[in-house]
N, C-alpha and C. Protein backbone atom coordinates (compact mmCIF):
# COMPACT_ATOMS: atom_id res chain seq x y z
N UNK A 1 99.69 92.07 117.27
CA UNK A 1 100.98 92.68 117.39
C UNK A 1 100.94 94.00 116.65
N UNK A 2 100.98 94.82 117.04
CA UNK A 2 101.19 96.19 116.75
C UNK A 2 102.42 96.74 116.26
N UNK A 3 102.79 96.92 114.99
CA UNK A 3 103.43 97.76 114.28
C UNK A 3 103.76 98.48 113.50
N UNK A 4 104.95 99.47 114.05
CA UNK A 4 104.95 101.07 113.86
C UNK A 4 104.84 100.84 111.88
N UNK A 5 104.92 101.73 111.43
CA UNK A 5 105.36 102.09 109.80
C UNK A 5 105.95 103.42 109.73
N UNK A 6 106.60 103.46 108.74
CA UNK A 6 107.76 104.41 108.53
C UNK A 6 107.44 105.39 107.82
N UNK A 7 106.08 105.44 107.29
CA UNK A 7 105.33 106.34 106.79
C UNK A 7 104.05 105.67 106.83
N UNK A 8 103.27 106.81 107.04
CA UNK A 8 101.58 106.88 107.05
C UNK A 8 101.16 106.29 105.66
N UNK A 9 99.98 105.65 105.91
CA UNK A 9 99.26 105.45 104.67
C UNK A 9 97.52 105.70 104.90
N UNK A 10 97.07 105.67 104.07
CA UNK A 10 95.32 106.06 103.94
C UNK A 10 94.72 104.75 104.60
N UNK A 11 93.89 104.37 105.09
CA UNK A 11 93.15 103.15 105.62
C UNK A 11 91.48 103.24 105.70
N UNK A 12 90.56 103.17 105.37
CA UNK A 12 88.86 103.13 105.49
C UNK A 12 89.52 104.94 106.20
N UNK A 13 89.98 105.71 105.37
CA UNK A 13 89.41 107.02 105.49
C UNK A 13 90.23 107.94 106.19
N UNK A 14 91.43 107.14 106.73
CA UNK A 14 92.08 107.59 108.17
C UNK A 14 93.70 107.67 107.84
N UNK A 15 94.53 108.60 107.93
CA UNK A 15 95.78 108.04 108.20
C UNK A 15 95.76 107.23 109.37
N UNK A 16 97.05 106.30 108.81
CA UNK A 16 97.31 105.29 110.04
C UNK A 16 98.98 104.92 109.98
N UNK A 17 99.57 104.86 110.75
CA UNK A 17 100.87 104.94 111.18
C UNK A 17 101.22 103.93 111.84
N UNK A 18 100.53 102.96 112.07
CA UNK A 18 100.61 101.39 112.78
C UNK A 18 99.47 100.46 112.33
N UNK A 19 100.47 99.35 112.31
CA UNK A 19 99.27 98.22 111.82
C UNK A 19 99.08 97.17 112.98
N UNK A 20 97.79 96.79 113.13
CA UNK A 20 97.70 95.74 114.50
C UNK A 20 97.55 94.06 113.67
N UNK A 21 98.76 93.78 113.90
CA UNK A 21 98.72 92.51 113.01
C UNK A 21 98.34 91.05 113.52
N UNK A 22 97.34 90.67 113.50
CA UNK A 22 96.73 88.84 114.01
C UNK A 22 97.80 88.20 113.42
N UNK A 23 97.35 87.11 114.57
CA UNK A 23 98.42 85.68 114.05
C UNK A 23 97.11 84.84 113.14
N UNK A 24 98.30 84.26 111.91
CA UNK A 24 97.31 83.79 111.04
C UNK A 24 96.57 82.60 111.56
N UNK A 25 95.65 81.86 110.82
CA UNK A 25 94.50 81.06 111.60
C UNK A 25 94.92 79.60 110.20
N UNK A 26 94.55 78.72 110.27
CA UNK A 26 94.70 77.71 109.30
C UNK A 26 93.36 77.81 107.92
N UNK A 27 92.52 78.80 108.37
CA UNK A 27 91.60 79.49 107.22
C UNK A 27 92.62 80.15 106.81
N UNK A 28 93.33 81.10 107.22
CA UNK A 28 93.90 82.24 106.21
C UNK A 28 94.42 81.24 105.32
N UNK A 29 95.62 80.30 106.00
CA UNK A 29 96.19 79.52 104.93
C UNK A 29 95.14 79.02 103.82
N UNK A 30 94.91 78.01 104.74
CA UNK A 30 93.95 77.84 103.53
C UNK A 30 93.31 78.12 102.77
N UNK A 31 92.97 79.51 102.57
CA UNK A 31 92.53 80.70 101.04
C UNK A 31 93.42 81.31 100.86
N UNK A 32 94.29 81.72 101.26
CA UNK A 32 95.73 82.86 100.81
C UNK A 32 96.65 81.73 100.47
N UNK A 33 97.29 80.51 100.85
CA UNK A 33 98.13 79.81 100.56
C UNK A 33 99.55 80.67 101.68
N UNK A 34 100.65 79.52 101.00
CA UNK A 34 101.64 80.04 101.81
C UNK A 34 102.70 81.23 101.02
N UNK A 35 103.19 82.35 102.12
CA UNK A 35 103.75 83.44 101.32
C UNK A 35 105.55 82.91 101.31
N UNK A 36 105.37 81.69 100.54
CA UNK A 36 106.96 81.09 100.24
C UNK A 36 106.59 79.82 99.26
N UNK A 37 107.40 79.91 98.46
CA UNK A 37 107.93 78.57 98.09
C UNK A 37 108.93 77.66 98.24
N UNK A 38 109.08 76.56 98.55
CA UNK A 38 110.80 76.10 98.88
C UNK A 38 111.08 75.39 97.43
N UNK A 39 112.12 75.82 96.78
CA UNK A 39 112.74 75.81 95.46
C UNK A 39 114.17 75.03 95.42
N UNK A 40 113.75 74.03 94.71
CA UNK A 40 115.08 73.20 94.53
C UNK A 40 116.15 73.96 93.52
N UNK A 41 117.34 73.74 94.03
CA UNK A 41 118.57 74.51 93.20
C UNK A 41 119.93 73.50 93.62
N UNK A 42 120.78 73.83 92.19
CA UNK A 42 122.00 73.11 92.42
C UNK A 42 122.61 72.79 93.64
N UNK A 43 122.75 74.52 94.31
CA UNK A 43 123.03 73.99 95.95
C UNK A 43 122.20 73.03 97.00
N UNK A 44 121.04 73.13 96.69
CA UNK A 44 120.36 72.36 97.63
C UNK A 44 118.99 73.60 97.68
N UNK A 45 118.17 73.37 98.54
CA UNK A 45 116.84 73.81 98.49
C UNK A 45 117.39 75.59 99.11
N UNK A 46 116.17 76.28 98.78
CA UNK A 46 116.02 77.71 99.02
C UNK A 46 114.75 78.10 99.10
N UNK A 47 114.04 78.96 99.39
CA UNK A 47 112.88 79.95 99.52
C UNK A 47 112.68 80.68 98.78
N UNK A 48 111.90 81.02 98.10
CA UNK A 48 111.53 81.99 97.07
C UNK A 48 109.91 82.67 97.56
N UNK A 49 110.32 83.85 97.93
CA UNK A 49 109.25 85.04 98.89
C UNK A 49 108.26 84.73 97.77
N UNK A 50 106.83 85.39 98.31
CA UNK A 50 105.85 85.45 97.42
C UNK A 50 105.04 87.30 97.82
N UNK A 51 105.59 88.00 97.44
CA UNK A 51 105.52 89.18 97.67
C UNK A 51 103.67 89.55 97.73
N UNK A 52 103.11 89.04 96.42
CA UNK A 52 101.68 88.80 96.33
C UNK A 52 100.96 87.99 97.45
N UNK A 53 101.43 87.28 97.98
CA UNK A 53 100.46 86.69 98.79
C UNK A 53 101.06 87.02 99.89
N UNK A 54 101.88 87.77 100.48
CA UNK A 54 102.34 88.21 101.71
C UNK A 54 101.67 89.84 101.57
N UNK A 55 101.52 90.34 100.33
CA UNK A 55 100.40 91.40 100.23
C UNK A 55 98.99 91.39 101.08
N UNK A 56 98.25 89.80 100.48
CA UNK A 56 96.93 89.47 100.98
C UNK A 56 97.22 89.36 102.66
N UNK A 57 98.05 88.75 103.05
CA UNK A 57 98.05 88.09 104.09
C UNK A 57 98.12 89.58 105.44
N UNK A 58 98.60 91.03 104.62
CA UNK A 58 99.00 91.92 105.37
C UNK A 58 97.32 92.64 105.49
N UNK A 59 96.83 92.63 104.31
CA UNK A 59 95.10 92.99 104.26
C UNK A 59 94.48 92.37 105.15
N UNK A 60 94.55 91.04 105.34
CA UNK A 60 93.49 90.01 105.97
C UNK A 60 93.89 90.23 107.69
N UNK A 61 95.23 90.14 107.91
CA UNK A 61 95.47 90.20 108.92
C UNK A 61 94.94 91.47 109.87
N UNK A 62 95.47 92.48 109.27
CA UNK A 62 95.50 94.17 109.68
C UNK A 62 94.29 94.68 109.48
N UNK A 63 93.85 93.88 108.68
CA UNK A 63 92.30 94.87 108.52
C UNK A 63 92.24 95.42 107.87
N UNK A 64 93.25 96.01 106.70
CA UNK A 64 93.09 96.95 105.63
C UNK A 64 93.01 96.50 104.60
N UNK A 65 92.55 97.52 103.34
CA UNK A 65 91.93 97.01 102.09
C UNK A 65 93.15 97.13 101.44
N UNK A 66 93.54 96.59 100.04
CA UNK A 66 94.49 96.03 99.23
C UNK A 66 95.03 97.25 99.21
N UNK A 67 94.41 98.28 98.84
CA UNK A 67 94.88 99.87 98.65
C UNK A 67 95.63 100.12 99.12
N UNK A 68 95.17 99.81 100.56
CA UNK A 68 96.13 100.50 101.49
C UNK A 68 97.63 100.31 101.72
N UNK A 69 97.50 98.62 101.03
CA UNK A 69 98.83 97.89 101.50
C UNK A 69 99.69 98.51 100.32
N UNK A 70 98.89 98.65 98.93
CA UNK A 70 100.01 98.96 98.16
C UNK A 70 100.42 100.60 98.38
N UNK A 71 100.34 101.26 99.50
CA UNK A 71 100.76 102.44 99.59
C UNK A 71 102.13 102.29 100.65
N UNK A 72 101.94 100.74 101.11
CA UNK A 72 103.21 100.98 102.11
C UNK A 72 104.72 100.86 101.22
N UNK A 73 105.46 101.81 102.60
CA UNK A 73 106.94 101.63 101.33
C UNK A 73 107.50 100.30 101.39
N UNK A 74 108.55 100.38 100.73
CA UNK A 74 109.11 98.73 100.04
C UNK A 74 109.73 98.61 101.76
N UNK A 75 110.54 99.38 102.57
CA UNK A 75 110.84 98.88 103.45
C UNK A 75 109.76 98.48 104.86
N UNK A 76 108.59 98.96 104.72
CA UNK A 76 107.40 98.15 105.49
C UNK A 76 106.91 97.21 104.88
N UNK A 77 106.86 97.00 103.78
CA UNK A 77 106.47 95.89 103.14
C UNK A 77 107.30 94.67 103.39
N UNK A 78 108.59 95.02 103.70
CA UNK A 78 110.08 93.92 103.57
C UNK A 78 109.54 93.73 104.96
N UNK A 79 109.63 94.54 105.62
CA UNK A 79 109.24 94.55 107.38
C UNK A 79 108.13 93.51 107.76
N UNK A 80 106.71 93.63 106.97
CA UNK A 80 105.73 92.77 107.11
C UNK A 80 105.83 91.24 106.82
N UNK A 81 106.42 91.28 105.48
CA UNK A 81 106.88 90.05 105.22
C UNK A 81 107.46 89.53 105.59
N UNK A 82 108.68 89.90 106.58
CA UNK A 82 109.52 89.11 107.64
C UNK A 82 108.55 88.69 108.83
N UNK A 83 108.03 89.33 108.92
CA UNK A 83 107.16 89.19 110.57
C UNK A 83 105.61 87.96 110.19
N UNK A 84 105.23 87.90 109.05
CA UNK A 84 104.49 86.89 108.19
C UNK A 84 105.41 85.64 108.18
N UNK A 85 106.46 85.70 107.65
CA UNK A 85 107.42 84.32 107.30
C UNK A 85 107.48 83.73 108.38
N UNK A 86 108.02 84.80 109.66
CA UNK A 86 107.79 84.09 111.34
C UNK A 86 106.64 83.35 111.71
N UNK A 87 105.51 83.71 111.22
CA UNK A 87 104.34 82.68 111.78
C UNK A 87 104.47 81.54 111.15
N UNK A 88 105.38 81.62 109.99
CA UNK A 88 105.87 79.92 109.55
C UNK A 88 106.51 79.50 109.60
N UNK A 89 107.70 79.82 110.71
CA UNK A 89 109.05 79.62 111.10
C UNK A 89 110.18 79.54 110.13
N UNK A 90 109.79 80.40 109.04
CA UNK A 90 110.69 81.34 108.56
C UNK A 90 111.07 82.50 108.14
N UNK A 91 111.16 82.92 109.77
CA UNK A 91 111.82 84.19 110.51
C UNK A 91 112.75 85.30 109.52
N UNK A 92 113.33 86.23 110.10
CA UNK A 92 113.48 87.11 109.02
C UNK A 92 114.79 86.75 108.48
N UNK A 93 115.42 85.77 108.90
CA UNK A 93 116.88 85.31 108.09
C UNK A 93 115.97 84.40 106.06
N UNK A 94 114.61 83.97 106.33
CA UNK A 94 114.34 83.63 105.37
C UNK A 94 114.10 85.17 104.46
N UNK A 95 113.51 86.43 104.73
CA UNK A 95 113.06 87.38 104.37
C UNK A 95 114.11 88.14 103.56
N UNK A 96 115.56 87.97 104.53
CA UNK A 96 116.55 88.71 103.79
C UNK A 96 117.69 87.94 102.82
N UNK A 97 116.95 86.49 102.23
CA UNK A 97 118.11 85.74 101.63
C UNK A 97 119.08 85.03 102.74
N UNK A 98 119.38 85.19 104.01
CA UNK A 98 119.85 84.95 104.79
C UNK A 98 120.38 83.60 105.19
C-alpha cells in the first residue's frame, strides 16, 4: 500500500515522499511484538499505542532504516500508526483515543 507523506524524508540516499507499506507477516509479530497494549482501567479496558514499536514496524515494513522513520513528522507518524493498528483490527478509531 502506497503512501503519500506530508513531507519528504532522506531514505538509502534518496528523498522519498511515499512509503510502500507490506502487510505484516506473523514473523514481524513475532520479533517486533504488538504496537498496542490493552490496559485495564476503572472504566473498563483501553489501548495504550506503542509509538516504539509502531516505529520498527514502519522500518520493517517500508523498507527504510530507523533514521529515516525518525525524520517523519508527528502527523505521518500518527498516519502510519493508524494504518499499522488496522492490520490488527484496531483501525484508526483505536489511533485517535476514539
Amino acid at each position: 500500500m502506497k503512501v503519500a507523506l506530508s513531507k519528504a524524508i532522506n531514505a538509502h540516499g534518496e528523498e522519498v515522499t511515499e512509503l510502500d507499506l507490506r502487510e505484516p507477516t506473523a514473523e514481524d509479530v513475532m520479533e517486533i511484538g504488538f504496537p498496542y497494549l490493552v490496559v485495564q482501567s476503572d472504566d473498563g479496558q483501553g489501548v495504550e499505542l506503542r509509538p516504539k514499536v509502531a516505529g520498527r514496524y514502519i522500518s520493517r515494513l517500508a523498507k527504510i532504516p530507523m533514521s529515516s522513520v525518525k525524520q517523519l513528522t508527528v502527523g505521518d507518524l500518527s498516519k502510519f500508526q493508524g494504518l499499522i493498528m488496522g492490520f490488527f483490527g484496531q483501525g484508526d478509531d483505536a489511533a485517535t483515543g476514539a
